[in-house]
C-alpha atoms as a PDB file:
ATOM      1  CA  UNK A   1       5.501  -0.236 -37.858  1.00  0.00           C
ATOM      2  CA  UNK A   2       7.628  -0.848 -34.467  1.00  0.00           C
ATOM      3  CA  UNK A   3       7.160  -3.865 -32.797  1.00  0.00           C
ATOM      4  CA  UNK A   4       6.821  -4.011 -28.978  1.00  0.00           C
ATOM      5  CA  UNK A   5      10.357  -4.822 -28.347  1.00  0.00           C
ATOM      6  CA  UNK A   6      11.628  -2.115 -30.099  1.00  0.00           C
ATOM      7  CA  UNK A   7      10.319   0.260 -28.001  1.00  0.00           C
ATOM      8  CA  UNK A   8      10.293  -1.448 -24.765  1.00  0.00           C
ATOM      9  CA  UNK A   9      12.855  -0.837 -21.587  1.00  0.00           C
ATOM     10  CA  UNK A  10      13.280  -4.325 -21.725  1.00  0.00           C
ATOM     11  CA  UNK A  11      14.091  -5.588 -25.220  1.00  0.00           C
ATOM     12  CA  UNK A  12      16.815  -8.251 -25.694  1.00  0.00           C
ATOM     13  CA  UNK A  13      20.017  -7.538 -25.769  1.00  0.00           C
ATOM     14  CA  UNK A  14      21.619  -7.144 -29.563  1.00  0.00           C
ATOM     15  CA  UNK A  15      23.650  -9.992 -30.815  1.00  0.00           C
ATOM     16  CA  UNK A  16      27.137  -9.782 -31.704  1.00  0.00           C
ATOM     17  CA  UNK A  17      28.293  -9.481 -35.354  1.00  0.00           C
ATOM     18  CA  UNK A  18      29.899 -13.025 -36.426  1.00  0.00           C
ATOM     19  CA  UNK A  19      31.135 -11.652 -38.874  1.00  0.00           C
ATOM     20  CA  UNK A  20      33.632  -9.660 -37.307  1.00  0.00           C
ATOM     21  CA  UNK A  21      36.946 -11.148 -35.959  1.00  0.00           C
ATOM     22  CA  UNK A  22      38.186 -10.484 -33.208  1.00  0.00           C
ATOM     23  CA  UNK A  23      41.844 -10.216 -32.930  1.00  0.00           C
ATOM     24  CA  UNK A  24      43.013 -12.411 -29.534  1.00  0.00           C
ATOM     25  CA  UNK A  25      46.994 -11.283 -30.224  1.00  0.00           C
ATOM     26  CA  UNK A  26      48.134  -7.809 -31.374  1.00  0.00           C
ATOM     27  CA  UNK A  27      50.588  -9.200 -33.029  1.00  0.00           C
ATOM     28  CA  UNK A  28      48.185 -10.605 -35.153  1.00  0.00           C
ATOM     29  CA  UNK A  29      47.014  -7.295 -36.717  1.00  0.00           C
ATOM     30  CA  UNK A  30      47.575  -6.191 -40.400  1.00  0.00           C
ATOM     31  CA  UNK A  31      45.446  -2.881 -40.125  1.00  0.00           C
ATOM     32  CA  UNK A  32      48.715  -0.646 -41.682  1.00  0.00           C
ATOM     33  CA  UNK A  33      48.719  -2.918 -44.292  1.00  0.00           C
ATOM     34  CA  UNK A  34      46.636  -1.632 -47.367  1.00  0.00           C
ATOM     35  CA  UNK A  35      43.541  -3.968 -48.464  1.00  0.00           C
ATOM     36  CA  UNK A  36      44.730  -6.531 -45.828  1.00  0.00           C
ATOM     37  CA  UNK A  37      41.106  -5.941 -44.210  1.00  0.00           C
ATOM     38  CA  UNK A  38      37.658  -5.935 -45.739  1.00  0.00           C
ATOM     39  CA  UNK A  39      35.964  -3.177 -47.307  1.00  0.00           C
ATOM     40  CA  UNK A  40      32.663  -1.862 -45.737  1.00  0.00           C
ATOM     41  CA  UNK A  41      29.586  -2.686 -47.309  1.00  0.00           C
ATOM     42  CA  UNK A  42      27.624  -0.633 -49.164  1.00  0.00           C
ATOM     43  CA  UNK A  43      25.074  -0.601 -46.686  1.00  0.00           C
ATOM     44  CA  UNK A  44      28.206   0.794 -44.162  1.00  0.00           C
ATOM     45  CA  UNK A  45      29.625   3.483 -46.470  1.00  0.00           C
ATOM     46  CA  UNK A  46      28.073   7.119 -45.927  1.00  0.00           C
ATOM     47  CA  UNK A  47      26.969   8.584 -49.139  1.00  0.00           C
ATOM     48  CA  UNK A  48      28.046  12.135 -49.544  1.00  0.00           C
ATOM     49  CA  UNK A  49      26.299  15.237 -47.860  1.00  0.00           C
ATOM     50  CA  UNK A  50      23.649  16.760 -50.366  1.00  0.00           C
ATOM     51  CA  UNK A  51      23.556  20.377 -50.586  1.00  0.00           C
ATOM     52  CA  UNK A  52      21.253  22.418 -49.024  1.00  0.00           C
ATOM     53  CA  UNK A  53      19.007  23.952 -51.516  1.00  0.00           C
ATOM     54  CA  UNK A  54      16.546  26.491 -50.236  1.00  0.00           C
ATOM     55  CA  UNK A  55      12.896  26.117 -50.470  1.00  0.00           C
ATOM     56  CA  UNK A  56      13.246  22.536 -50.895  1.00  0.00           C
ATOM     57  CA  UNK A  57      11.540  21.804 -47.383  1.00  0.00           C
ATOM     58  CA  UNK A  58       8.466  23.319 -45.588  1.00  0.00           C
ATOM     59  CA  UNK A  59       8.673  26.042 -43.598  1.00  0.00           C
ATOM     60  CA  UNK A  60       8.522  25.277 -39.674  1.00  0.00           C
ATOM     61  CA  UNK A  61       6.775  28.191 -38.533  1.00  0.00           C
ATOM     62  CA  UNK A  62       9.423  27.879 -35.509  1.00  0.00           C
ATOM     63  CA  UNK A  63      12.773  30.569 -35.316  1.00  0.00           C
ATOM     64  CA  UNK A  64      16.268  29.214 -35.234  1.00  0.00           C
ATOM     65  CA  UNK A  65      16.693  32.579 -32.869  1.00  0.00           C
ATOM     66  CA  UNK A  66      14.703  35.069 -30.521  1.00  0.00           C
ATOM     67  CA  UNK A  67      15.601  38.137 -29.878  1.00  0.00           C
ATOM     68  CA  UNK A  68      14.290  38.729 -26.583  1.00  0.00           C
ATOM     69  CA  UNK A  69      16.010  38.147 -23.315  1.00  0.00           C
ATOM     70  CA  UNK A  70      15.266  35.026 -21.474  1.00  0.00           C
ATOM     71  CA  UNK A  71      14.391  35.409 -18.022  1.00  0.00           C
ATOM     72  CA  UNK A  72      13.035  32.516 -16.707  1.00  0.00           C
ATOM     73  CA  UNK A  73      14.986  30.910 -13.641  1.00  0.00           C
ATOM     74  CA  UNK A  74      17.300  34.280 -13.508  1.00  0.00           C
ATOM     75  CA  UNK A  75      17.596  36.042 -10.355  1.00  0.00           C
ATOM     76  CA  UNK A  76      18.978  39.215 -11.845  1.00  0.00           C
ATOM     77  CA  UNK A  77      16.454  41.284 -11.162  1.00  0.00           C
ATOM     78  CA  UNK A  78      16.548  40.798  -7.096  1.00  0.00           C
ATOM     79  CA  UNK A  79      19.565  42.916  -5.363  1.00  0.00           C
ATOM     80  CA  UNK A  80      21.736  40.976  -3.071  1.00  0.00           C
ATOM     81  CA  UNK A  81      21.301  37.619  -4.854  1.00  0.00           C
ATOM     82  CA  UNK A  82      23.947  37.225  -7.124  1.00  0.00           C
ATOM     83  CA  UNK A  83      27.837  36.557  -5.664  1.00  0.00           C
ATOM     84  CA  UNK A  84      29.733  40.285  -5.983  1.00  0.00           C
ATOM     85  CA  UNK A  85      33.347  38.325  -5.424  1.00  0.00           C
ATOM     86  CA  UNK A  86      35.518  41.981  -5.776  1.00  0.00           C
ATOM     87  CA  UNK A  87      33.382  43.905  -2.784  1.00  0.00           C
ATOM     88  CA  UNK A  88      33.866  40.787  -0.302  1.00  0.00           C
ATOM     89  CA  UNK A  89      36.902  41.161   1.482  1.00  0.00           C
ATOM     90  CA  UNK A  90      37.941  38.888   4.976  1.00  0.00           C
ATOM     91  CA  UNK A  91      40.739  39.100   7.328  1.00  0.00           C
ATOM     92  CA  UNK A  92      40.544  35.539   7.317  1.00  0.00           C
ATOM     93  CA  UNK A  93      43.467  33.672   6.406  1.00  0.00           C
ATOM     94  CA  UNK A  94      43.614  29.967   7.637  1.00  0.00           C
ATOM     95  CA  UNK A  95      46.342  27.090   7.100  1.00  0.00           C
ATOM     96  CA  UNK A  96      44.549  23.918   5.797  1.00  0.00           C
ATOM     97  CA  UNK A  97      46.790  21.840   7.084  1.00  0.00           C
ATOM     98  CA  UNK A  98      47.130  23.143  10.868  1.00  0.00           C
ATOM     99  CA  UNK A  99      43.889  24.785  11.178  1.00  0.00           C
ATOM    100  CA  UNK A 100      43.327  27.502  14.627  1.00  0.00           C
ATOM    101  CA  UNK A 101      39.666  28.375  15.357  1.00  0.00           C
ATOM    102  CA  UNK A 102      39.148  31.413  17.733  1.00  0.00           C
ATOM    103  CA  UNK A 103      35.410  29.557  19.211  1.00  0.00           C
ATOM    104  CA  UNK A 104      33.501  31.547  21.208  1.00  0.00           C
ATOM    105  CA  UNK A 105      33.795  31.396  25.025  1.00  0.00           C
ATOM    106  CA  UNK A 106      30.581  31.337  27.846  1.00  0.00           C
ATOM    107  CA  UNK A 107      30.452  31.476  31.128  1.00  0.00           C
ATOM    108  CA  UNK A 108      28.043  28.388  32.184  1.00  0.00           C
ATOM    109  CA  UNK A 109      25.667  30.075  35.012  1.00  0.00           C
ATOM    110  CA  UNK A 110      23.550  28.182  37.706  1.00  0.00           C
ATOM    111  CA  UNK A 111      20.558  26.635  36.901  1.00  0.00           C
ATOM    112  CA  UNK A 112      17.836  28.363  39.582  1.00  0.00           C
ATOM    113  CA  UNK A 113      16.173  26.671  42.380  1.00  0.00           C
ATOM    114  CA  UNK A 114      12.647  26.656  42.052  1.00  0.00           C
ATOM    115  CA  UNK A 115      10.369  27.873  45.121  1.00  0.00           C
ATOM    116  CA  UNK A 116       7.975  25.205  46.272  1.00  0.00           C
ATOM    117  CA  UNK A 117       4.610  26.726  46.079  1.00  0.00           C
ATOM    118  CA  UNK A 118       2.759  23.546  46.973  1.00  0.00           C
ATOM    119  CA  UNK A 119       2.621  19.577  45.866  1.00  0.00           C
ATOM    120  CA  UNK A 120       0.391  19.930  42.704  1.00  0.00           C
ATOM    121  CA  UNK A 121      -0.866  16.282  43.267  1.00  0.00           C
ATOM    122  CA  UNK A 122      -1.890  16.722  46.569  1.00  0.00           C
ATOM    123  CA  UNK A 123      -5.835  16.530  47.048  1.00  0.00           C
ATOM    124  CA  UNK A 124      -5.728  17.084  50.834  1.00  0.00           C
ATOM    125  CA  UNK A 125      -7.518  19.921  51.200  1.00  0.00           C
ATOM    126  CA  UNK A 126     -10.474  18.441  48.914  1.00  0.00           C
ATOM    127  CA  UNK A 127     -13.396  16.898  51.400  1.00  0.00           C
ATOM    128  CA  UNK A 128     -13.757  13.054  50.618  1.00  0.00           C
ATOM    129  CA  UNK A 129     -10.954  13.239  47.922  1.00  0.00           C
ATOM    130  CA  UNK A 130      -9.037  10.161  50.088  1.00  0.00           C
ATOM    131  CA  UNK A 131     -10.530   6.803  51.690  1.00  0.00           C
ATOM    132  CA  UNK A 132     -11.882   7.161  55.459  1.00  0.00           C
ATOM    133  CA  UNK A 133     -10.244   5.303  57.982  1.00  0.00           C
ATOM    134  CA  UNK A 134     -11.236   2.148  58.842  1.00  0.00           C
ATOM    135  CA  UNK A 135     -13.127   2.374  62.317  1.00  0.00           C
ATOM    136  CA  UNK A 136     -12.100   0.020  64.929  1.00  0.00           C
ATOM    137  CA  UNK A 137     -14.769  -1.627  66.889  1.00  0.00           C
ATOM    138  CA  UNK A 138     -14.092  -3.611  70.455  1.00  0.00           C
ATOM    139  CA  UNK A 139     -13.339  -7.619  69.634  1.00  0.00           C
ATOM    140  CA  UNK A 140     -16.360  -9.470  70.864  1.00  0.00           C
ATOM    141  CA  UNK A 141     -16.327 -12.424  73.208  1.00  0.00           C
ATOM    142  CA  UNK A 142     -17.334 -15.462  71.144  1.00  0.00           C
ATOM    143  CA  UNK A 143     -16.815 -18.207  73.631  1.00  0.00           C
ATOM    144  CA  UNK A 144     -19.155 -17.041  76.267  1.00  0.00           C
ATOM    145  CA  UNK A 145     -22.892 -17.805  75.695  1.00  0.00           C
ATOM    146  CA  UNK A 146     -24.606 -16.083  78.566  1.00  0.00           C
ATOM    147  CA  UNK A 147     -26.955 -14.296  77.004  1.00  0.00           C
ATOM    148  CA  UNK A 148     -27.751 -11.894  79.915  1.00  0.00           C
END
């Protein structure tokens, strides 16, 4: 049974072995000398590989090999789509370190005037399309009072 930390993204980080010393000066360090350090534990020391022996474990049901060709995510069988590095041939030849590019050259024409047909927001030859014109009427004399 695992407990949540063990399988978690976020499980604390594992604490350092006391028991190990760490050596500050390599002057200090005696590891040529034989049984100056400590012997692994028993719990450290790899016990010898077993033999195989056949028929000791269940059969899979799964084949170490298949002997059919994969072709999944292969292009092979589309001409043109694989490199063919011996047929490509360029007269190309280019220092790195000074590099000369023969660009292309174009002769920049004239833009061309446009004709004027006619104003396209012009709405003066739609009837009642603009305001009238104000109509002027004679200034009356206020000040007189004959009413004849």
């Amino acid at each position: 049974m695992t407990s949540g930390w063990e399988t978690s993204f976020l499980r604390p980080l594992p604490k350092e072995d006391k028991r190990q010393a760490t050596v500050r000066n390599p002057m200090h360090k005696y590891s040529d000398v034989q049984g100056s350090s400590p012997t692994k534990r028993v719990s450290e020391q790899a016990s010898p590989p077993k033999p195989m022996v056949s028929g000791s474990s269940s059969f899979s049901g799964i084949p170490k090999t298949i002997n059919k060709p994969v072709r999944n995510l292969s292009n092979a069988d589309i001409p043109g789509s694989s490199p063919q590095s011996q047929f490509f041939n360029t007269g190309r030849s280019v220092n790195p370190l000074m590099p000369s590019y023969k660009l292309p050259k174009a002769k920049m024409a004239a833009a061309p005037q446009p004709k004027f047909v006619r104003d396209s927001l012009s709405v003066a030859d739609i009837p009642g399309a603009s305001p009238r014109r104000p109509t002027v009427k004679a200034v009356r004399d206020n000040l007189r009072t004959d009413v004849s």
